[in-house]
Protein backbone atom coordinates (compact mmCIF):
# COMPACT_ATOMS: atom_id res chain seq x y z
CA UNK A 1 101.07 132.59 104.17
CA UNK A 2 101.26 136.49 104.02
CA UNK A 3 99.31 136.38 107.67
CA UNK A 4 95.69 134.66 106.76
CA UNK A 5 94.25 133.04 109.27
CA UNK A 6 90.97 131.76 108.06
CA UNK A 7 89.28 130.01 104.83
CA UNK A 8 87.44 133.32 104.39
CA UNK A 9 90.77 135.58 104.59
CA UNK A 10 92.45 132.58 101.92
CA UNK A 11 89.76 132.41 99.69
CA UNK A 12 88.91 136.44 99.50
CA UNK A 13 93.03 136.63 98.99
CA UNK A 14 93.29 133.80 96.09
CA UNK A 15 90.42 135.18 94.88
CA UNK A 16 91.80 138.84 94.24
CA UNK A 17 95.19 137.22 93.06
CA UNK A 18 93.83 134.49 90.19
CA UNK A 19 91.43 137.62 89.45
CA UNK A 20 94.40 139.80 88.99
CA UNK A 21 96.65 137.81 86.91
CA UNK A 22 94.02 137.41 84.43
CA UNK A 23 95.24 138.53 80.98
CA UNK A 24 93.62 141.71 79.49
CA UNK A 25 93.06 139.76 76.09
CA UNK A 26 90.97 137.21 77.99
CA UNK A 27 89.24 139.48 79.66
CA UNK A 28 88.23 141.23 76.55
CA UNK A 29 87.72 138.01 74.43
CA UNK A 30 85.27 136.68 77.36
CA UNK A 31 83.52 139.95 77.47
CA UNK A 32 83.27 139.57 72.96
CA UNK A 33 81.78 136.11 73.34
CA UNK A 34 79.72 137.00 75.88
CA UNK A 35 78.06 139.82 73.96
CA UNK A 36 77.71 138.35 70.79
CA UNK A 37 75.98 135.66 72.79
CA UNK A 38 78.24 132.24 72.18
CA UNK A 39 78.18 131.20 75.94
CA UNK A 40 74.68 131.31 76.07
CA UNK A 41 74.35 129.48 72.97
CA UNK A 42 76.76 126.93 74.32
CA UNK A 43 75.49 126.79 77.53
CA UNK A 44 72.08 125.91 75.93
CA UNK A 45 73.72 122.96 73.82
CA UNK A 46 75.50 121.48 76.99
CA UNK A 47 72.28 122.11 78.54
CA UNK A 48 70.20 119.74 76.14
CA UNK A 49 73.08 117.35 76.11
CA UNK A 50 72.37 116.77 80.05
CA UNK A 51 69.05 116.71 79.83
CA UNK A 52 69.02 113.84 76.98
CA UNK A 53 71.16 112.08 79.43
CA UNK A 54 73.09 112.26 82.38
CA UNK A 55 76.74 112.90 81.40
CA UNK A 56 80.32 113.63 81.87
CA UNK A 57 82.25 117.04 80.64
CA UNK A 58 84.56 115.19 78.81
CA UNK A 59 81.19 113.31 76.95
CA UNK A 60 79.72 116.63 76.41
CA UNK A 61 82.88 117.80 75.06
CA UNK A 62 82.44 114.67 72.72
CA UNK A 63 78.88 115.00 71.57
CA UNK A 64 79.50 119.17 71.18
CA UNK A 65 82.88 118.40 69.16
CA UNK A 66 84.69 121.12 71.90
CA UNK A 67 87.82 121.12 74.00
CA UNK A 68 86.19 119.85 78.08
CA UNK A 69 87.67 123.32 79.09
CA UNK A 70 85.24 124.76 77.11
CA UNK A 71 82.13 122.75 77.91
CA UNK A 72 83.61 122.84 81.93
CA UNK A 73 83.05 126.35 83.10
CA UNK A 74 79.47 126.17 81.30
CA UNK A 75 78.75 122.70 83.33
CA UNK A 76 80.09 125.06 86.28
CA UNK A 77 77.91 128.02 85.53
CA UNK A 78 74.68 125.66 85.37
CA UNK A 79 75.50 124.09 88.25
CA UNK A 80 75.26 127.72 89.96
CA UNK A 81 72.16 128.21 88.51
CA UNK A 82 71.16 125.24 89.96
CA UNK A 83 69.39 123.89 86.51
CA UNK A 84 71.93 120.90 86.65
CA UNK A 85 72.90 118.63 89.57
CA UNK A 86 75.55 115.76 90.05
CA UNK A 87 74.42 112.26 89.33
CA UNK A 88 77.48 110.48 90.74
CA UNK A 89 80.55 109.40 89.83
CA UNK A 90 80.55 106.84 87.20
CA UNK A 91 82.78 105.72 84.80
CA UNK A 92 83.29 108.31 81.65
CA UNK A 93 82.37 106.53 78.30
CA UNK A 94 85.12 108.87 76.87
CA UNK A 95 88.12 108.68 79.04
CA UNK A 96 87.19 105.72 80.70
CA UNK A 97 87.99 107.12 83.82
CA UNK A 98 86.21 107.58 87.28
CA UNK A 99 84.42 111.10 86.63
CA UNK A 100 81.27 113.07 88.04
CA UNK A 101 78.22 112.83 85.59
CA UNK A 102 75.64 115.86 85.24
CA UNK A 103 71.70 115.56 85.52
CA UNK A 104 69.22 117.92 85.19
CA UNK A 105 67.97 119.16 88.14
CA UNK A 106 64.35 118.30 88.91
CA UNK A 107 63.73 120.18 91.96
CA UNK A 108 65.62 118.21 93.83
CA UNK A 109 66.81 119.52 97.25
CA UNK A 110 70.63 119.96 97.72
């Protein structure tokens, strides 16, 4: 595949190719949301939907009335910030399939 050799090489070349076909709209309607300060809204509300108990995107999605590819990238982004750990995989009271459930991190060690 175009020469690469190792996970680093794969990932730093997926990385500049996903990044690259990224639309210009998107772009600029992340940037607009960003600014005007939605996502961190959001990411608040998904937040304090973890913390009042461990749960699924697609319950999140649920209790926050948005689309799980919404509520996703700001489980994601939490999950960097390491303010939100997994709890497990459990069944998902939505889908009713096997999924990973979302707990506030307290302090605990990866």
């Amino acid at each position: 595949m175009h020469g690469i050799t190792t996970a680093e090489n794969a990932q730093r070349y997926f990385g500049k190719t996903i990044m690259r076909n990224v639309r210009q709209t998107s772009k600029l309607a992340y940037r607009e949301e960003l600014e005007s300060g939605y996502i961190h809204n959001l990411k608040a509300r998904v937040y304090g939907v973890i913390a009042s108990d461990p749960s699924t995107i697609r319950e999140i999605a649920e209790r926050l009335e948005k689309s799980p590819n919404v509520i996703s990238p700001r489980v994601m982004e939490l999950r960097k910030e390491s303010m939100v750990i997994s709890a497990g995989k459990r069944k998902c009271e939505v889908s009713g399939k096997l999924a990973y459930a979302w707990k506030v991190n307290n302090g605990e060690l990866f």
